[in-house]
Protein backbone atom coordinates (compact mmCIF):
# COMPACT_ATOMS: atom_id res chain seq x y z
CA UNK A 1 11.35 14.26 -16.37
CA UNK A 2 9.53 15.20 -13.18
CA UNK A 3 8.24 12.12 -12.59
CA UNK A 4 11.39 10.34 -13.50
CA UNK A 5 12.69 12.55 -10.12
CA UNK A 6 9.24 11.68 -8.15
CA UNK A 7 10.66 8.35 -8.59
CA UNK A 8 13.93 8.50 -7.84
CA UNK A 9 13.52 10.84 -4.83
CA UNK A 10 10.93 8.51 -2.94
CA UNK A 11 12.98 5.02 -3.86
CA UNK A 12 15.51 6.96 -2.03
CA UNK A 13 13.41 8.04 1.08
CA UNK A 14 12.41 4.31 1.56
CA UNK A 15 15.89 2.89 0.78
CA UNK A 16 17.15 4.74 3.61
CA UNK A 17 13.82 4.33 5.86
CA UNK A 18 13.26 0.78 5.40
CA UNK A 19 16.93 0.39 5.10
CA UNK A 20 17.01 1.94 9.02
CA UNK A 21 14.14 -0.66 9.98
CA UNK A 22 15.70 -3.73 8.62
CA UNK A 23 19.10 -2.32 10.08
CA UNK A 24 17.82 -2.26 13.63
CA UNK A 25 15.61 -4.67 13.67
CA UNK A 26 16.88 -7.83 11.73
CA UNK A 27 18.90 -10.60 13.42
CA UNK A 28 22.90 -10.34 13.13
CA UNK A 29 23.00 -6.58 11.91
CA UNK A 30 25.45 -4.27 13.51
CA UNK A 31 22.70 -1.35 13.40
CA UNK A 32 20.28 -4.34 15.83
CA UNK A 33 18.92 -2.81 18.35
CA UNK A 34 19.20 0.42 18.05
CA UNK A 35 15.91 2.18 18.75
CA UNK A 36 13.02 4.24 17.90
CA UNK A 37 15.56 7.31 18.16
CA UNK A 38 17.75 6.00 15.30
CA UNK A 39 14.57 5.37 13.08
CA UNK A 40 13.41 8.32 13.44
CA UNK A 41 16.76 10.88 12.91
CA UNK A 42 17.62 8.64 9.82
CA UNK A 43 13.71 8.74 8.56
CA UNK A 44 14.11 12.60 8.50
CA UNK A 45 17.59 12.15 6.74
CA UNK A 46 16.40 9.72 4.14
CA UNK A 47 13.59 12.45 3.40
CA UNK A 48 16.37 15.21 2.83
CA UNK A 49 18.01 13.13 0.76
CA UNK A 50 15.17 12.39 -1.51
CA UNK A 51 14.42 16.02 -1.54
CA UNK A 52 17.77 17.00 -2.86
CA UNK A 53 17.25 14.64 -5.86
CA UNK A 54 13.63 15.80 -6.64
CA UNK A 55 13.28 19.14 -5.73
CA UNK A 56 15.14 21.25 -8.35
CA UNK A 57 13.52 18.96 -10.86
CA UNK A 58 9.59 18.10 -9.25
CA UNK A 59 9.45 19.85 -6.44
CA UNK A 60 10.08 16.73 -4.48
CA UNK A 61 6.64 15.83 -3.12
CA UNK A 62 7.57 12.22 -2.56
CA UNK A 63 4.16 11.41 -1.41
CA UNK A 64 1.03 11.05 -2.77
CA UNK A 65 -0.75 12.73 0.41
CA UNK A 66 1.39 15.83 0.11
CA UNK A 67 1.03 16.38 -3.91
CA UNK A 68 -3.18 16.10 -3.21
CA UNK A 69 -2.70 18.71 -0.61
CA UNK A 70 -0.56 20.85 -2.63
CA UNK A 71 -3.13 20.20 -5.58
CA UNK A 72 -6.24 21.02 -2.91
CA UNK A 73 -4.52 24.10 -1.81
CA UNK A 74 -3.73 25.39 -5.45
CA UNK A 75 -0.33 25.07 -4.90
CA UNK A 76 0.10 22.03 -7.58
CA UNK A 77 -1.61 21.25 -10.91
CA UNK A 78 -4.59 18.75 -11.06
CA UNK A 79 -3.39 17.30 -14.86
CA UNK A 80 0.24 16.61 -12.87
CA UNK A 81 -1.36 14.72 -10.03
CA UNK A 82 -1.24 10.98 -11.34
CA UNK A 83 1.06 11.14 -12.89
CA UNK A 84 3.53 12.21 -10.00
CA UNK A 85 0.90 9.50 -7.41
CA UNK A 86 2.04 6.84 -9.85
CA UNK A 87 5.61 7.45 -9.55
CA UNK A 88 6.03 7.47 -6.05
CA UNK A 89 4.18 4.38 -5.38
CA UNK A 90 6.80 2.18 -8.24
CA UNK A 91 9.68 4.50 -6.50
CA UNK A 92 8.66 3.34 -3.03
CA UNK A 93 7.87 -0.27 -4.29
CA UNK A 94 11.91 -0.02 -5.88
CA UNK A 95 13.11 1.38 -3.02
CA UNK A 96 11.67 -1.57 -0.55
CA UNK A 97 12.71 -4.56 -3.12
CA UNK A 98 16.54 -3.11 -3.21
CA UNK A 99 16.31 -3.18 0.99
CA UNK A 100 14.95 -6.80 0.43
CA UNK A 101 17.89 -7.67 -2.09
CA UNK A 102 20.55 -5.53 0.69
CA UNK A 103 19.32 -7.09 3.69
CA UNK A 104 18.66 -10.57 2.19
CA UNK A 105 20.83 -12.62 4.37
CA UNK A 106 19.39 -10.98 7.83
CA UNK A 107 16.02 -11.48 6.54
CA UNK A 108 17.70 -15.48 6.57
CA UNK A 109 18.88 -15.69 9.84
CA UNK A 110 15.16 -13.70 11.27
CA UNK A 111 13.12 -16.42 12.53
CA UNK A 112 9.83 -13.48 14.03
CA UNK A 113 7.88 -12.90 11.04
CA UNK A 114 6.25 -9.57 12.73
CA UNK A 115 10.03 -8.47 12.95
CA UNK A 116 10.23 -9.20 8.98
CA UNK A 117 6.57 -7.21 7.82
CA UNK A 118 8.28 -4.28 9.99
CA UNK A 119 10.86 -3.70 7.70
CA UNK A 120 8.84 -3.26 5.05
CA UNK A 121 5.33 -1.41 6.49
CA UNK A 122 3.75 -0.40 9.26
CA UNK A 123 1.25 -1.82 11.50
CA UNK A 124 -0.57 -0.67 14.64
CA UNK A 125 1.23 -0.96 18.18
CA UNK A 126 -2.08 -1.66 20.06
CA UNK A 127 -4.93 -2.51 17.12
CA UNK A 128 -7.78 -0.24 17.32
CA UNK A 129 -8.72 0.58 13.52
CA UNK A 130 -10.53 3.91 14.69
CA UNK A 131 -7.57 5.26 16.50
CA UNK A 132 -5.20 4.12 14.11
CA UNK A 133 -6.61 6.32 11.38
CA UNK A 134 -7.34 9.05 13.61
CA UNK A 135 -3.50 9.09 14.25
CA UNK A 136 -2.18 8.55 10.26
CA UNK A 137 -5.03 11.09 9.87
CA UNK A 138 -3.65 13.31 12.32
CA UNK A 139 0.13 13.39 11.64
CA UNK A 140 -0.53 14.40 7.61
CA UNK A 141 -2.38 16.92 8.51
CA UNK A 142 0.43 18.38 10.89
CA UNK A 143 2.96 17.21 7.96
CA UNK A 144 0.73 18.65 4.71
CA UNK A 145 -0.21 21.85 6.64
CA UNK A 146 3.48 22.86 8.11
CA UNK A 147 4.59 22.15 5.09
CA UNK A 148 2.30 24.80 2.95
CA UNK A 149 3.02 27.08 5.81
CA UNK A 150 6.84 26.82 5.72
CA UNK A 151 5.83 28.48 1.85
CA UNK A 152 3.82 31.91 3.06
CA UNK A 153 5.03 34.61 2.49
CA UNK A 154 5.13 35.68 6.84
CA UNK A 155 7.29 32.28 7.24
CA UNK A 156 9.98 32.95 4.35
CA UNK A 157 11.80 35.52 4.72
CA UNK A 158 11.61 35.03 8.58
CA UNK A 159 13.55 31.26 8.32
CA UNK A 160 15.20 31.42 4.73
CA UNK A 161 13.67 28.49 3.45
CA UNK A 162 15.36 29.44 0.43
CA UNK A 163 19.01 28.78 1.93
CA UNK A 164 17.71 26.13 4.18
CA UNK A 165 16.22 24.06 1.43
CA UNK A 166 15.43 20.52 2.78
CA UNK A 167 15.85 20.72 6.01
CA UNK A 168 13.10 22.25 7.42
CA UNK A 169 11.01 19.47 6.03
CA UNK A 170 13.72 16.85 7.57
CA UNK A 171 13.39 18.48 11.05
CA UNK A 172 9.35 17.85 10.74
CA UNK A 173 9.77 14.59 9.97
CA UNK A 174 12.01 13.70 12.78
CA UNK A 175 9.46 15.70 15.18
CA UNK A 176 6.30 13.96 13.67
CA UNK A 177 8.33 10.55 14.01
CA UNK A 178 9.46 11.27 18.02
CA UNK A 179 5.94 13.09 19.13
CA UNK A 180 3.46 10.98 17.19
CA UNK A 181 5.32 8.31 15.36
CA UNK A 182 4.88 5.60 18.39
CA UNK A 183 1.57 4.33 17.78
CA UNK A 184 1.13 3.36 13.95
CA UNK A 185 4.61 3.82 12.71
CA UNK A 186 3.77 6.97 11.17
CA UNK A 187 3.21 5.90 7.76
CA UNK A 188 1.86 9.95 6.73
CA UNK A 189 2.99 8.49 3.30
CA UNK A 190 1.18 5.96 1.17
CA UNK A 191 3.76 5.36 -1.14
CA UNK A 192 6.33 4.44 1.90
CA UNK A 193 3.75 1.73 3.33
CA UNK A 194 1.99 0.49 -0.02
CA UNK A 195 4.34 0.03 -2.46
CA UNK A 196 6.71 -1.82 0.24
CA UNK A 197 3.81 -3.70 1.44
CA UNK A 198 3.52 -5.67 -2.41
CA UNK A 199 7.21 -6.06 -1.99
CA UNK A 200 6.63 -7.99 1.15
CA UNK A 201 3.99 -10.17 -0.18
CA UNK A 202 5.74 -10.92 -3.71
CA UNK A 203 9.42 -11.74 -2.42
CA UNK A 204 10.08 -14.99 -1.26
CA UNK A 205 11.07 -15.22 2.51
CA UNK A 206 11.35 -17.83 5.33
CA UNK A 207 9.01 -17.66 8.07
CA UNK A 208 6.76 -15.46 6.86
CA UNK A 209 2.96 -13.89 7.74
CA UNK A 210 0.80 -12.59 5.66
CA UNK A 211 1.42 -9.07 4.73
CA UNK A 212 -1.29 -7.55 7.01
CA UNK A 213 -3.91 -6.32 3.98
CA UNK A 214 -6.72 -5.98 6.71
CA UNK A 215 -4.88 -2.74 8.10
CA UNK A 216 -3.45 -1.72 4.85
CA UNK A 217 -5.95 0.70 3.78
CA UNK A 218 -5.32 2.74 6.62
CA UNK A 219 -2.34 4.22 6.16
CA UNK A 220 -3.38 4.85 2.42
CA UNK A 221 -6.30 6.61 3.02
CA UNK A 222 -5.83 8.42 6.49
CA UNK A 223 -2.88 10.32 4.81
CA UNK A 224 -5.22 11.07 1.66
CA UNK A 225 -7.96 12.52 3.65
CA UNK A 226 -5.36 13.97 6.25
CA UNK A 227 -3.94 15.57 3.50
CA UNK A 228 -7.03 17.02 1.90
CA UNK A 229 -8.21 18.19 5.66
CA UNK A 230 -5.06 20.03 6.08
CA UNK A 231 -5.21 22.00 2.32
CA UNK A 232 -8.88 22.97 3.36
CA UNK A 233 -7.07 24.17 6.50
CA UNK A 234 -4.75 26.64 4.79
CA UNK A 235 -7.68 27.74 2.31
CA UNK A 236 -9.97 28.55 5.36
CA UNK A 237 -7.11 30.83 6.93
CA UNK A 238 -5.69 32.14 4.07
């Protein structure tokens, strides 16, 4: 049953996140155009959405980065940890082939094939494979370590995460996506840029490029060891 939610929860989040890419950026849309703002506010909403599906059920990790941290930290059970990995990757493969299905007729009438991958992944603004990790690297640590913060006991009762639920999470999304979203795409999330990724490369699509495998490792395993930086974090200073 949790994993059932892991699913559901993250085909959500990249319904709604791809959904806001392939809004803004496809040809004849009446979202085109409408900027890095836009992504990133409905980014942090299609996160709080997934998290009200999952969370009573799985905790709502939607992210293989953040249940490895959570596992790291001793937060989350090692013998739970595929199990939820392997569900958010199919969600966020589900979640990118409904987009597809949705957006079908823009994808049509989208001659740039960069424009088309976008939708679906992300890919460096300025190539520079050292940098590029550093930065997926970078923002799950801020996103894995805030998040076991926003859980001590100091931070609690101070901001009622209780009552507050998802949205403390949504609001770090949106600030990781404005502050340090501009050079990668933020990925932070290898089940929002994998799973999608395979969707790109199986579906069949006019004018299009190869589905950028030389970068794709990155934002897998940046997040991973991001993630796994930002639990020894947490241990060190509590």
């Amino acid at each position: 049953m949790k994993c059932l939610f892991e699913w559901l929860g993250t085909l959500v989040l990249v319904l709604l996140g791809d959904g806001v890419c392939a809004g803004n950026s496809l040809n004849k849309t009446k979202g085109q155009g409408g900027g890095w703002v836009v992504i990133t506010l409905a980014w942090g909403f299609a996160v709080m959405c997934g998290v009200f599906i999952a969370g009573p059920y799985s905790g709502a990790h939607l992210n293989p980065a953040v249940t490895l941290g959570l596992a790291i930290a001793g937060k989350f059970a090692w013998s739970d940890v595929l199990g939820y990995v392997v569900a958010q990757m199919l969600g966020g493969f589900c979640g990118a082939l409904l987009v597809w299905l949705y957006y079908k007729d823009h994808y049509d009438a989208t001659p740039d094939p960069d424009t088309k991958l976008g939708t679906f992944c992300t890919m460096p603004a300025i190539p520079n494979r050292c940098r590029n990790f550093f930065c997926e690297f970078l923002g799950t640590w801020l996103l894995v370590f805030i998040i076991l913060m926003f859980a001590t006991k100091e931070n609690s009762p101070t901001v009622g995460l209780g009552s507050l639920g998802a949205f403390p999470v949504t609001a770090l999304i949106m600030a990781i996506g404005m502050s340090l979203g501009g050079t990668t795409g933020y990925a932070i999330n290898p089940a929002r840029d994998f799973g999608p990724r395979c969707v790109h490369a199986l579906v069949p699509m006019k004018d299009k490029r190869d589905s950028g495998w030389g970068y794709s490792w990155i934002p897998v395993l940046a997040p991973l060891c991001g993630a796994a930086f930002a639990a020894l974090t947490f241990i060190l200073l509590f």
